[in-house]
PDB file of N, CA and C in Angstrom:
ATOM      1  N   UNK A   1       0.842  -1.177   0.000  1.00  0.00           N
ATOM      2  CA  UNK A   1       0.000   0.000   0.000  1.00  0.00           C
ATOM      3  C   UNK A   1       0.886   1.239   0.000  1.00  0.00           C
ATOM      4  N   UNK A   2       0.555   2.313  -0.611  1.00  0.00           N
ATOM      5  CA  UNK A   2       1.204   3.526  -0.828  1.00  0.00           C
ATOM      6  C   UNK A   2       0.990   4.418   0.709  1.00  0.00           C
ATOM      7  N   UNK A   3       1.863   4.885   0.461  1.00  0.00           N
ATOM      8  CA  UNK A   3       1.541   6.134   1.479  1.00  0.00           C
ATOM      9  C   UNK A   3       2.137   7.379   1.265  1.00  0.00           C
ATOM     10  N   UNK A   4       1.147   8.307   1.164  1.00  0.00           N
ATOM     11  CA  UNK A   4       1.153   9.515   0.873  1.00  0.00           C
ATOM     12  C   UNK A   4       1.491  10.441   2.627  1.00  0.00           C
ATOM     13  N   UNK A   5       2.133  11.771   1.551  1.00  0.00           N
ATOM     14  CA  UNK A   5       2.527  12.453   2.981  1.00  0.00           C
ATOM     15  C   UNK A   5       1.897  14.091   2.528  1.00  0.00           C
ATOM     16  N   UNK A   6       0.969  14.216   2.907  1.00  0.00           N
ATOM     17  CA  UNK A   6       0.184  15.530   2.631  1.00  0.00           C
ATOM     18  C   UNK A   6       0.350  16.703   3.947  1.00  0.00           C
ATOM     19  N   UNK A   7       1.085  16.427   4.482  1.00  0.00           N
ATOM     20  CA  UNK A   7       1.024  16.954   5.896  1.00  0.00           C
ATOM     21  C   UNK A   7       1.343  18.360   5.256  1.00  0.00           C
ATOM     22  N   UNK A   8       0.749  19.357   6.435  1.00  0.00           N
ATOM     23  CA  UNK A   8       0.858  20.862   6.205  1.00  0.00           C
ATOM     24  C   UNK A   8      -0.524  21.563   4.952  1.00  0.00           C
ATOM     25  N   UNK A   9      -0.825  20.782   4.337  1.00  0.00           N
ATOM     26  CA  UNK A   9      -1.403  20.743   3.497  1.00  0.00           C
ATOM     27  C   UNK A   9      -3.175  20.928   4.227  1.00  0.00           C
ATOM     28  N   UNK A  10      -4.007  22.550   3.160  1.00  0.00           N
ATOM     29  CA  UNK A  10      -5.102  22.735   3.543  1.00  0.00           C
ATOM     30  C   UNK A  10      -6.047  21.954   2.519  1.00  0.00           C
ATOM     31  N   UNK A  11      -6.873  20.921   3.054  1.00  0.00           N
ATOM     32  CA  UNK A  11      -7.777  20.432   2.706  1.00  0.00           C
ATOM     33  C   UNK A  11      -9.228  20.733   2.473  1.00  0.00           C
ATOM     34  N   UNK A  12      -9.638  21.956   3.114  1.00  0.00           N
ATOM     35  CA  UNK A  12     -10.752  22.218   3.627  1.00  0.00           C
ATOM     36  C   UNK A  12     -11.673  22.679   2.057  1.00  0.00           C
ATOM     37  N   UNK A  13     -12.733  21.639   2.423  1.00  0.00           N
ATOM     38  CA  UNK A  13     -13.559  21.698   1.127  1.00  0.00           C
ATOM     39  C   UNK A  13     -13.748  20.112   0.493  1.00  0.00           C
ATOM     40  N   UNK A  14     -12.725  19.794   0.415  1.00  0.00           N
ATOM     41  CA  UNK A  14     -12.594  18.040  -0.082  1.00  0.00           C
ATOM     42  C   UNK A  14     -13.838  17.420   1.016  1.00  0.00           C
ATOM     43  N   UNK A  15     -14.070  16.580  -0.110  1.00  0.00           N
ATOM     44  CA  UNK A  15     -15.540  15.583   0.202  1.00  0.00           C
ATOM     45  C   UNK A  15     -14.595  14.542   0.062  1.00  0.00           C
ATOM     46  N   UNK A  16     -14.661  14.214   1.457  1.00  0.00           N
ATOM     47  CA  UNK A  16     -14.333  12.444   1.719  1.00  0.00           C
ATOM     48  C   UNK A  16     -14.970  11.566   2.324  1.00  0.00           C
ATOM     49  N   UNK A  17     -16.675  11.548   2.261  1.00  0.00           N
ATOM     50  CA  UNK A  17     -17.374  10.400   2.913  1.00  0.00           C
ATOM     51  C   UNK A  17     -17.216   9.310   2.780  1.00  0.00           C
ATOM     52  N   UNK A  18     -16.888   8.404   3.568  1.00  0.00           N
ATOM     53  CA  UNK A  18     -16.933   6.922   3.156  1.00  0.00           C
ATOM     54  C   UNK A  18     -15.275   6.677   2.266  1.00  0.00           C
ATOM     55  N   UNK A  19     -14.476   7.338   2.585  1.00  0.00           N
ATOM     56  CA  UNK A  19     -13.122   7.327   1.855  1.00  0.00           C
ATOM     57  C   UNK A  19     -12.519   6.275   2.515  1.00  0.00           C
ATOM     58  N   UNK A  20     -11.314   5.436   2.284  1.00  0.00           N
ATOM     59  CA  UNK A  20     -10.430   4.824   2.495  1.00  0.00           C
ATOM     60  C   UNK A  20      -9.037   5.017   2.562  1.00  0.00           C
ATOM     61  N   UNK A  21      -8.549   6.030   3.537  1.00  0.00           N
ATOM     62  CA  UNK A  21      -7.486   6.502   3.133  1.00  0.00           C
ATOM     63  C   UNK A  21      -6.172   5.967   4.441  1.00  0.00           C
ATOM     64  N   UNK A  22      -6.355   4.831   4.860  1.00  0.00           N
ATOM     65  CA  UNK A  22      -5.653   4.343   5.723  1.00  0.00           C
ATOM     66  C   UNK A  22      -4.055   4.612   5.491  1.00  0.00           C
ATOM     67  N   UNK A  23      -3.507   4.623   6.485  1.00  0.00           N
ATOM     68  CA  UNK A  23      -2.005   4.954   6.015  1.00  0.00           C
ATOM     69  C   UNK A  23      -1.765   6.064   5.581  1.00  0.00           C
ATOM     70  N   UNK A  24      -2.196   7.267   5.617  1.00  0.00           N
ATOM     71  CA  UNK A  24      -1.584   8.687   4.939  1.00  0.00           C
ATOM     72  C   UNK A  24      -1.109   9.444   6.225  1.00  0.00           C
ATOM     73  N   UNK A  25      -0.172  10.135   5.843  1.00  0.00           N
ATOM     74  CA  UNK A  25       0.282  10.820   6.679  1.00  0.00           C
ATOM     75  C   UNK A  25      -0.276  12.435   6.725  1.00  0.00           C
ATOM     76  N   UNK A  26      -0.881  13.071   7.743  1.00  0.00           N
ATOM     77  CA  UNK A  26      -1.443  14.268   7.663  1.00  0.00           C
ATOM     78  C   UNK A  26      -1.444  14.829   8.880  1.00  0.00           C
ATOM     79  N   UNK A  27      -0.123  15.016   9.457  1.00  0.00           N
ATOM     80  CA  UNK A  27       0.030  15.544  10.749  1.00  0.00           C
ATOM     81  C   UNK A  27      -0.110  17.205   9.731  1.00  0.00           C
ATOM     82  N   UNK A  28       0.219  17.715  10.698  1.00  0.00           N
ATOM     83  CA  UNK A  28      -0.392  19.527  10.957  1.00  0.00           C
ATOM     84  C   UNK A  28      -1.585  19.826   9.767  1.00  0.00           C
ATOM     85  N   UNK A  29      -2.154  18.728   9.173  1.00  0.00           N
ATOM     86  CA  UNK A  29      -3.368  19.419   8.024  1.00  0.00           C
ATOM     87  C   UNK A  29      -4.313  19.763   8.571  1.00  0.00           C
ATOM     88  N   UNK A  30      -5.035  20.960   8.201  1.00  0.00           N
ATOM     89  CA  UNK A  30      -5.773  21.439   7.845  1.00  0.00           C
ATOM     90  C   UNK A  30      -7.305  20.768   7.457  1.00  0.00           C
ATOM     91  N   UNK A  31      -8.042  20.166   8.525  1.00  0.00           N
ATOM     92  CA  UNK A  31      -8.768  19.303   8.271  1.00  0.00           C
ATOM     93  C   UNK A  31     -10.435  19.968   8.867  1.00  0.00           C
ATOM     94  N   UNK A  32     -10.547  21.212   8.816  1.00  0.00           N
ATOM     95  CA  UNK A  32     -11.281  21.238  10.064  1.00  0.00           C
ATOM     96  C   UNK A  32     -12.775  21.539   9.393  1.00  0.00           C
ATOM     97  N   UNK A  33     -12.425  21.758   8.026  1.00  0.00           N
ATOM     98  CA  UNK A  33     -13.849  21.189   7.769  1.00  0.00           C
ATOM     99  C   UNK A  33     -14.399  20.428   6.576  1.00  0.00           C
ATOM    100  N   UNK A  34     -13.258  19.534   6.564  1.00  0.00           N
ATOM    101  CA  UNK A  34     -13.342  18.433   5.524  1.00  0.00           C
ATOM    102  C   UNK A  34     -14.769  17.333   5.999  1.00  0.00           C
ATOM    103  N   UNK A  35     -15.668  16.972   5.021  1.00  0.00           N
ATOM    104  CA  UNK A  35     -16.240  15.592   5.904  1.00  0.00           C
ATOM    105  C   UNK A  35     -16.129  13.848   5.512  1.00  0.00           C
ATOM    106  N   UNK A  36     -15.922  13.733   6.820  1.00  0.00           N
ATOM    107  CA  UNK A  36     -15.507  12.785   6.963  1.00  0.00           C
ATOM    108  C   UNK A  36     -15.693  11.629   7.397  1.00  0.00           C
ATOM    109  N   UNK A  37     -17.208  11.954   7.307  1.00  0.00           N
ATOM    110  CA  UNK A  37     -17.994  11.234   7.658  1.00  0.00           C
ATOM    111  C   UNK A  37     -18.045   9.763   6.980  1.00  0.00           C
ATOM    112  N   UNK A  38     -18.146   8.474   8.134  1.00  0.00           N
ATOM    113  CA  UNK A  38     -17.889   7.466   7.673  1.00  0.00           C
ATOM    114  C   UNK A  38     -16.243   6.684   6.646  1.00  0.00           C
ATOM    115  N   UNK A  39     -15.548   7.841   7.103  1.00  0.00           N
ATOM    116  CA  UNK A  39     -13.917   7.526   6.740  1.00  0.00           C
ATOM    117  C   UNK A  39     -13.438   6.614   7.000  1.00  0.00           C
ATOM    118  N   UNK A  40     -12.818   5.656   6.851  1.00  0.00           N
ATOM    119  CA  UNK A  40     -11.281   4.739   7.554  1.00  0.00           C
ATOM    120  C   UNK A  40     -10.468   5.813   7.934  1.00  0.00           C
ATOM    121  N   UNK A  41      -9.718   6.619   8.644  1.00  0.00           N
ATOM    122  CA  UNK A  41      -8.660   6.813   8.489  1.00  0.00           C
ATOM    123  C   UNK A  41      -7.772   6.095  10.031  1.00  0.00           C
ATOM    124  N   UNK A  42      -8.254   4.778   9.809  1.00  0.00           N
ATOM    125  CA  UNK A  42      -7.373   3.976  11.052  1.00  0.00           C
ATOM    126  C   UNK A  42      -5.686   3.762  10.697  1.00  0.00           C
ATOM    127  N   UNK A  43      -4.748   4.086  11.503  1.00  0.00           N
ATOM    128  CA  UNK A  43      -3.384   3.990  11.154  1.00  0.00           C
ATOM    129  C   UNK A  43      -2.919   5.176  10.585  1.00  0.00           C
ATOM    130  N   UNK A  44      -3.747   6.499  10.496  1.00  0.00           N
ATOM    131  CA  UNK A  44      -3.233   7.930  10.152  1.00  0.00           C
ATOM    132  C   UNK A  44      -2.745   8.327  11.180  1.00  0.00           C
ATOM    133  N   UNK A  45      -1.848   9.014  10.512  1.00  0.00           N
ATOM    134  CA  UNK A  45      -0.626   9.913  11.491  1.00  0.00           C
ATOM    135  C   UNK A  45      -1.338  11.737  11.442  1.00  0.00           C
ATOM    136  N   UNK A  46      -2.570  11.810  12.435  1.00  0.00           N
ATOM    137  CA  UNK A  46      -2.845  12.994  12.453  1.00  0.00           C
ATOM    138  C   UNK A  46      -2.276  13.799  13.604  1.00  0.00           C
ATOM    139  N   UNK A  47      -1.085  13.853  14.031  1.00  0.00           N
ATOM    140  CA  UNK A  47      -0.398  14.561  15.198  1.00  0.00           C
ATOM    141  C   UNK A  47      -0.442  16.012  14.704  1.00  0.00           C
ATOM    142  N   UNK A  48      -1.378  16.776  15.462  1.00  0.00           N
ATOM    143  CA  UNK A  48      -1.255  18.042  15.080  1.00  0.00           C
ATOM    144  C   UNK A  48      -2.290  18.584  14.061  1.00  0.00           C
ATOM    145  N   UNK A  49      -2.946  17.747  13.598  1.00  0.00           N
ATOM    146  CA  UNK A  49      -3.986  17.830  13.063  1.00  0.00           C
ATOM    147  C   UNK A  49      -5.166  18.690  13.126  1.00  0.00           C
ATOM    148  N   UNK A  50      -5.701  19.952  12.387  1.00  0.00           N
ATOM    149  CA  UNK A  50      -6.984  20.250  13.088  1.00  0.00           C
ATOM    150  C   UNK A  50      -7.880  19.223  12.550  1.00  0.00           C
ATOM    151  N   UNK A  51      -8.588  19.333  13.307  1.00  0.00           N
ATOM    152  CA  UNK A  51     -10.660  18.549  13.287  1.00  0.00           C
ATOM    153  C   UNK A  51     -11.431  19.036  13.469  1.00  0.00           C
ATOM    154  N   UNK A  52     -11.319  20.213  14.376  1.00  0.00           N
ATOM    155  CA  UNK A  52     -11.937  20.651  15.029  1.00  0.00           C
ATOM    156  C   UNK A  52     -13.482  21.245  14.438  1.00  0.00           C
ATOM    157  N   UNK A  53     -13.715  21.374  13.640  1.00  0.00           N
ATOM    158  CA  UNK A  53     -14.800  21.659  12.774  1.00  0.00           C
ATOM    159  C   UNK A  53     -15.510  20.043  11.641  1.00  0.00           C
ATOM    160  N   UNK A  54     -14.488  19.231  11.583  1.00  0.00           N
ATOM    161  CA  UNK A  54     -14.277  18.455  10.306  1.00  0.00           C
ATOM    162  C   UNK A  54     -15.750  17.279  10.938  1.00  0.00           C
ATOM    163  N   UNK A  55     -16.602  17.016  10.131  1.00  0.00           N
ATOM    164  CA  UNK A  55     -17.638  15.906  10.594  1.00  0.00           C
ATOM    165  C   UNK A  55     -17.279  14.600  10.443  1.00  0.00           C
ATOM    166  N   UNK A  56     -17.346  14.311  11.596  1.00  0.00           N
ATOM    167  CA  UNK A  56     -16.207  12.570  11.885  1.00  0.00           C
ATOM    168  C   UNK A  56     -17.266  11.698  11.890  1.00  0.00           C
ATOM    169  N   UNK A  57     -18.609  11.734  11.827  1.00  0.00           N
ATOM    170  CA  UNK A  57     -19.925  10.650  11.940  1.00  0.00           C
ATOM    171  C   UNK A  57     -19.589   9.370  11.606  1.00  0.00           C
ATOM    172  N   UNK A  58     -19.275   8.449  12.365  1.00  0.00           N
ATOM    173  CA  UNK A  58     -19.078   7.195  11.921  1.00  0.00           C
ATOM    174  C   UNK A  58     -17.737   6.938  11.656  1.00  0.00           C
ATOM    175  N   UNK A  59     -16.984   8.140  11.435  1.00  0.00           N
ATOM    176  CA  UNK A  59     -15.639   7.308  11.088  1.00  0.00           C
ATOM    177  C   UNK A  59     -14.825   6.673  12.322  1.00  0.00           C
ATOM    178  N   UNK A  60     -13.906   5.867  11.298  1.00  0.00           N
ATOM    179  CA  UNK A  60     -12.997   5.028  11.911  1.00  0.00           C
ATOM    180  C   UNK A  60     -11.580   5.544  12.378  1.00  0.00           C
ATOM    181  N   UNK A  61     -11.315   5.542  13.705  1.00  0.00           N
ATOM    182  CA  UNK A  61     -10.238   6.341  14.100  1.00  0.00           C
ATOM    183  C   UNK A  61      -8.773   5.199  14.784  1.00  0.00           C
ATOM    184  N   UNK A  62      -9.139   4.014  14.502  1.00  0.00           N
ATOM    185  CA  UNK A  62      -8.542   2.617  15.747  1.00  0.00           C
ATOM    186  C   UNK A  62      -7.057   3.493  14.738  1.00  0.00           C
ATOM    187  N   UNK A  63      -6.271   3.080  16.099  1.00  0.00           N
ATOM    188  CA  UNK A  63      -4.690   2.852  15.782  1.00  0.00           C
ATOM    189  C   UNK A  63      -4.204   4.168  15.128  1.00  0.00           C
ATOM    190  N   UNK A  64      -5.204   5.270  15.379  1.00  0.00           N
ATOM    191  CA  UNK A  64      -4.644   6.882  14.826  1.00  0.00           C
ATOM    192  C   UNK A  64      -3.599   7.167  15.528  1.00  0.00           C
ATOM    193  N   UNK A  65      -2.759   7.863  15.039  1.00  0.00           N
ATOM    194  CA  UNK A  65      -2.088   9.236  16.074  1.00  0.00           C
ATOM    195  C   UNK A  65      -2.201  10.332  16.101  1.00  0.00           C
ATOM    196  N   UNK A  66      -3.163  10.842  16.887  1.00  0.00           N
ATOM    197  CA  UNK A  66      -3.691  11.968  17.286  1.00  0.00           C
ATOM    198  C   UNK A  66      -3.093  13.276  18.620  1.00  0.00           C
ATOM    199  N   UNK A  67      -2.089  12.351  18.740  1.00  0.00           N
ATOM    200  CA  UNK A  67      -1.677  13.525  19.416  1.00  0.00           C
ATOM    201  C   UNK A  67      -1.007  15.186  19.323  1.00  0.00           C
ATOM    202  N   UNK A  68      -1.246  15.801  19.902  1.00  0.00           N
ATOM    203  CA  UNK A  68      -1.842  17.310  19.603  1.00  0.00           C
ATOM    204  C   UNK A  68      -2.949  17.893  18.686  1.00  0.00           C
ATOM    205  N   UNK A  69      -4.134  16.732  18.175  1.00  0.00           N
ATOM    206  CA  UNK A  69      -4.987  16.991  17.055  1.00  0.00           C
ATOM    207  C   UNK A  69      -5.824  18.159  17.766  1.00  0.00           C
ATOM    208  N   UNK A  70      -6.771  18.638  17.562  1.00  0.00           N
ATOM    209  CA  UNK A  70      -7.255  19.558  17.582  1.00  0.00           C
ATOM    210  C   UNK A  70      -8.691  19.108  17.194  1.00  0.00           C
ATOM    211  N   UNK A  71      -9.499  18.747  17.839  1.00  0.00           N
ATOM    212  CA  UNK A  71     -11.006  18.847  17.566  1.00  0.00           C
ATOM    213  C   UNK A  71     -12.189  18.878  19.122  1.00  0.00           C
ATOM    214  N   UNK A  72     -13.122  18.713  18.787  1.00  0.00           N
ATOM    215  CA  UNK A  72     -14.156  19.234  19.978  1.00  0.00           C
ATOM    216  C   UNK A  72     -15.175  18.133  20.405  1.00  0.00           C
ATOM    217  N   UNK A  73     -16.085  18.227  20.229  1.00  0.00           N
ATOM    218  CA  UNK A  73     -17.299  17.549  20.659  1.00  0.00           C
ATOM    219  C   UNK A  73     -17.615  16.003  19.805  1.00  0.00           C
ATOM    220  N   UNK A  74     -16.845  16.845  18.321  1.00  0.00           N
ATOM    221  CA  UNK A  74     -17.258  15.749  17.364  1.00  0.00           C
ATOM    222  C   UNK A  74     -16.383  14.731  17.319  1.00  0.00           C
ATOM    223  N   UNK A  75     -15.425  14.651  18.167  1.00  0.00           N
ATOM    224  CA  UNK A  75     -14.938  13.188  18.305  1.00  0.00           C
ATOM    225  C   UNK A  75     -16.047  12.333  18.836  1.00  0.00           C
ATOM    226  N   UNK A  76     -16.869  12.539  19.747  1.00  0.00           N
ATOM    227  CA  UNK A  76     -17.805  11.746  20.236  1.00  0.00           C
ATOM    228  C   UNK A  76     -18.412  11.138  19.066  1.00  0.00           C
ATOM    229  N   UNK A  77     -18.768  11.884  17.882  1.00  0.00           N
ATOM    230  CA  UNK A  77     -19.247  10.906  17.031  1.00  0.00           C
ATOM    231  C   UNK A  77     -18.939   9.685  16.091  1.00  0.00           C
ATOM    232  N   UNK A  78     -17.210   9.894  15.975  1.00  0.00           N
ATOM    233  CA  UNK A  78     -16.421   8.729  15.525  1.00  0.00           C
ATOM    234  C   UNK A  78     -17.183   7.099  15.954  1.00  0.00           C
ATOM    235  N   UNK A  79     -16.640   6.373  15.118  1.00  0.00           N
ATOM    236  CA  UNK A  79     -17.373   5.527  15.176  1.00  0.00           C
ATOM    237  C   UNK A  79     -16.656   4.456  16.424  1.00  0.00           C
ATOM    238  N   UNK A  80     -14.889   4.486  16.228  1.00  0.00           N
ATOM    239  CA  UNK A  80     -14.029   4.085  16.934  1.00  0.00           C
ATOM    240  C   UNK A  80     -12.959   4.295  17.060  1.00  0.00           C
ATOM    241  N   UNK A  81     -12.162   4.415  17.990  1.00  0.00           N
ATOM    242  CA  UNK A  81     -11.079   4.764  18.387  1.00  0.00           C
ATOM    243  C   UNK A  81     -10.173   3.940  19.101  1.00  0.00           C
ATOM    244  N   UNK A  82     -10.483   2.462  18.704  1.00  0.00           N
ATOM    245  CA  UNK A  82      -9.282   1.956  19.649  1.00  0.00           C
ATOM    246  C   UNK A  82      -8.041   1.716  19.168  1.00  0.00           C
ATOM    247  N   UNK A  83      -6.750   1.623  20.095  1.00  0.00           N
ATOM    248  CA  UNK A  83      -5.908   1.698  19.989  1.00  0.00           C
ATOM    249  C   UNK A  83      -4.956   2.522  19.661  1.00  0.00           C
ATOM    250  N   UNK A  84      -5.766   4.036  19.676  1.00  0.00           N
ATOM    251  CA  UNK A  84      -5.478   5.204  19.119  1.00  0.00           C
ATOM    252  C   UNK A  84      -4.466   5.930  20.283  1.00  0.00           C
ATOM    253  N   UNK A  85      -3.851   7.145  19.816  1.00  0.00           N
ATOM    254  CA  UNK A  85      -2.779   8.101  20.933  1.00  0.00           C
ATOM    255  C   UNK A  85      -3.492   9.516  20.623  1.00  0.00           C
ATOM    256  N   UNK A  86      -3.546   9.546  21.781  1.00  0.00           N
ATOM    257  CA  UNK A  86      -4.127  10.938  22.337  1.00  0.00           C
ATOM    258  C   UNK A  86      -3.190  11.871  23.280  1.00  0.00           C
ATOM    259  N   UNK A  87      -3.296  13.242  23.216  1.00  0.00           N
ATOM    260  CA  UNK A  87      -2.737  14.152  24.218  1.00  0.00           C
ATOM    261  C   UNK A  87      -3.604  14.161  25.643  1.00  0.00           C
ATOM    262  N   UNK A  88      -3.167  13.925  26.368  1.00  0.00           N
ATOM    263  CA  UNK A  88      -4.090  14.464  27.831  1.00  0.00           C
ATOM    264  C   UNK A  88      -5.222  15.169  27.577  1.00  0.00           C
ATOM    265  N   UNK A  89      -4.908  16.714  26.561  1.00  0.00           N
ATOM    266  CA  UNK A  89      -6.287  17.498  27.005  1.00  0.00           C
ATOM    267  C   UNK A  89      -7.155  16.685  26.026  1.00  0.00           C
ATOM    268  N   UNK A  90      -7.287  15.674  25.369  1.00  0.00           N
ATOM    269  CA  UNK A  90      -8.694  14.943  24.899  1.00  0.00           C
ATOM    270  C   UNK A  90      -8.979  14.338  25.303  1.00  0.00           C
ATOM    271  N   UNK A  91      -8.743  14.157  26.682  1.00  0.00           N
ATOM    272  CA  UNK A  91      -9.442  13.037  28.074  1.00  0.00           C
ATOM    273  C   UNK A  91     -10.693  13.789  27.906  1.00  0.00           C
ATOM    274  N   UNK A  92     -11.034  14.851  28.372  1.00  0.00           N
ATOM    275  CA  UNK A  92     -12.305  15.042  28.340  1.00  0.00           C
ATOM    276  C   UNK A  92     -13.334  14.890  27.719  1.00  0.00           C
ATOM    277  N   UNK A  93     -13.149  14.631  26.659  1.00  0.00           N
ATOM    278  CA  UNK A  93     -13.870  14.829  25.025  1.00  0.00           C
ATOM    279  C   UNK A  93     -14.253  13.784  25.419  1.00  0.00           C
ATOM    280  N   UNK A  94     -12.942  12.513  24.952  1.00  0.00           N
ATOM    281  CA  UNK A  94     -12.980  11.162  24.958  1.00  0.00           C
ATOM    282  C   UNK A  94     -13.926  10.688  25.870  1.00  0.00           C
ATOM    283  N   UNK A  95     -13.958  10.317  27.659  1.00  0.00           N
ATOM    284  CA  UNK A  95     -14.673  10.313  28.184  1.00  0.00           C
ATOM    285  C   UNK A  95     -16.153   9.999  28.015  1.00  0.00           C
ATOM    286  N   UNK A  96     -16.244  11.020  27.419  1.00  0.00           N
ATOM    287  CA  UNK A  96     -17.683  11.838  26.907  1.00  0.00           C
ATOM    288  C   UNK A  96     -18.541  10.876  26.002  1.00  0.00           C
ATOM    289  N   UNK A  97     -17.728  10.111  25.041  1.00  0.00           N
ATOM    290  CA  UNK A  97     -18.028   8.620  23.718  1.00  0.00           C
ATOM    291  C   UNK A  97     -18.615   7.760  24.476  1.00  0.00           C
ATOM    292  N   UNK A  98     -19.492   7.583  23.832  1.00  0.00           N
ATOM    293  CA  UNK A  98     -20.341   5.833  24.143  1.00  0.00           C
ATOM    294  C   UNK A  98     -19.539   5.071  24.429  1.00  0.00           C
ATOM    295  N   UNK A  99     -18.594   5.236  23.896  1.00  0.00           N
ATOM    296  CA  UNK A  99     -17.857   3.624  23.683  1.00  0.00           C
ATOM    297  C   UNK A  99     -16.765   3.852  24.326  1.00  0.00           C
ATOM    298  N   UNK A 100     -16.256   5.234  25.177  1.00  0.00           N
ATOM    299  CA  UNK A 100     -15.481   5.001  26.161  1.00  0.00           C
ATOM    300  C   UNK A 100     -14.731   3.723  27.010  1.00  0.00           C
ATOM    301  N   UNK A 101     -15.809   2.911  27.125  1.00  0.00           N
ATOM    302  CA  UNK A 101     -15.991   1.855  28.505  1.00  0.00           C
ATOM    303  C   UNK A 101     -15.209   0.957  27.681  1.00  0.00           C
ATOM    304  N   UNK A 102     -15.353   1.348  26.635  1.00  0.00           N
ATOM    305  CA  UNK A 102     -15.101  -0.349  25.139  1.00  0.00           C
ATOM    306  C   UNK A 102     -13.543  -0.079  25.221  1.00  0.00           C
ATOM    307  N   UNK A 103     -13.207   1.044  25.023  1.00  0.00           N
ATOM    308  CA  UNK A 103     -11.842   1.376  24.415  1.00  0.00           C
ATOM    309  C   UNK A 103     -10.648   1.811  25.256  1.00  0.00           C
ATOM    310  N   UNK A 104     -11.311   2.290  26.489  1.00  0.00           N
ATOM    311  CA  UNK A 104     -10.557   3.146  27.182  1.00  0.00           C
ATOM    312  C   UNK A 104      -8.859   2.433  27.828  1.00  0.00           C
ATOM    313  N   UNK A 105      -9.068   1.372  27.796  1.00  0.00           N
ATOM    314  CA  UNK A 105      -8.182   0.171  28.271  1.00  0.00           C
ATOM    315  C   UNK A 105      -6.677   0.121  26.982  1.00  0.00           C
ATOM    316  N   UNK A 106      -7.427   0.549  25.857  1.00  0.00           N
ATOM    317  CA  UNK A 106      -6.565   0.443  24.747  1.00  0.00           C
ATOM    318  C   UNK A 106      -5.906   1.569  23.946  1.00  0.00           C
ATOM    319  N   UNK A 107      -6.222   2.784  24.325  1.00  0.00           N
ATOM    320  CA  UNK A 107      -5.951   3.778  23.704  1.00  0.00           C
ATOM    321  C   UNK A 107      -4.778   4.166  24.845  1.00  0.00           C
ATOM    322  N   UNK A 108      -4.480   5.074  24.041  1.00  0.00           N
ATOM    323  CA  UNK A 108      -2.339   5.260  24.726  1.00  0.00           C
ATOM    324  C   UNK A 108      -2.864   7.402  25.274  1.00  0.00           C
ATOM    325  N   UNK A 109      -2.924   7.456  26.183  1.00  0.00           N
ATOM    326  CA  UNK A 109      -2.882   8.622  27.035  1.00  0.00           C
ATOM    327  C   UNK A 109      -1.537   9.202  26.644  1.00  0.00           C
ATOM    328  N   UNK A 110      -1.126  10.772  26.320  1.00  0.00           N
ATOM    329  CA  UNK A 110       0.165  11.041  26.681  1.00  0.00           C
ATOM    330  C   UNK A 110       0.186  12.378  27.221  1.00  0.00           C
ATOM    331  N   UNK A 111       1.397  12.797  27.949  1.00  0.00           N
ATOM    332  CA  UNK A 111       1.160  14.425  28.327  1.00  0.00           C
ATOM    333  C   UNK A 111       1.562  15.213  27.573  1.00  0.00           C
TER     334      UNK A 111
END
């Protein structure tokens, strides 16, 4: 599988529902109001990432790296997140997911 490195790169506008884009690299992009609804992007390197606007409904987040990403409420709507890396301040968010209870054991906390 290829892997692309788009990082730094503003996305905002791209329609990616239901995309498959496992494996890309997109730390510091510009994501925040791409949708993304129903995505794979399990195994993306979003460190630094905004989201913060971007509609995550359903997507797939297992085995991301998310640390320093940048998003809000709408992580709760991801579909899953296990095994994923997070910064401390998205304890709260996280928490907040249904599926907390499911995942919480498997996802990597950092400060």
């Amino acid at each position: 599988m290829c892997k692309a490195n788009i990082n730094g790169h503003d996305l905002r506008g791209r329609h990616r529902k239901r995309a498959r884009l496992a494996f890309f690299d997109l730390k510091y992009a510009d994501l925040s109001t791409l949708n993304l609804a129903y995505a794979d992007l399990s195994g993306f390197d979003l460190r630094g990432a905004d989201l913060s606007g971007a509609n995550l409904l359903g997507a797939n987040l297992d085995a991301s790296n998310l640390i320093d990403a940048n998003f809000s409420h709408n992580i709760q709507n991801c579909r899953s997140f296990n095994s994923a890396k997070f910064s401390v301040n998205a304890l709260p968010w996280l928490i907040l997911h249904p599926k907390w209870p499911l995942f919480k054991h498997s996802v990597q906390i950092v400060d």
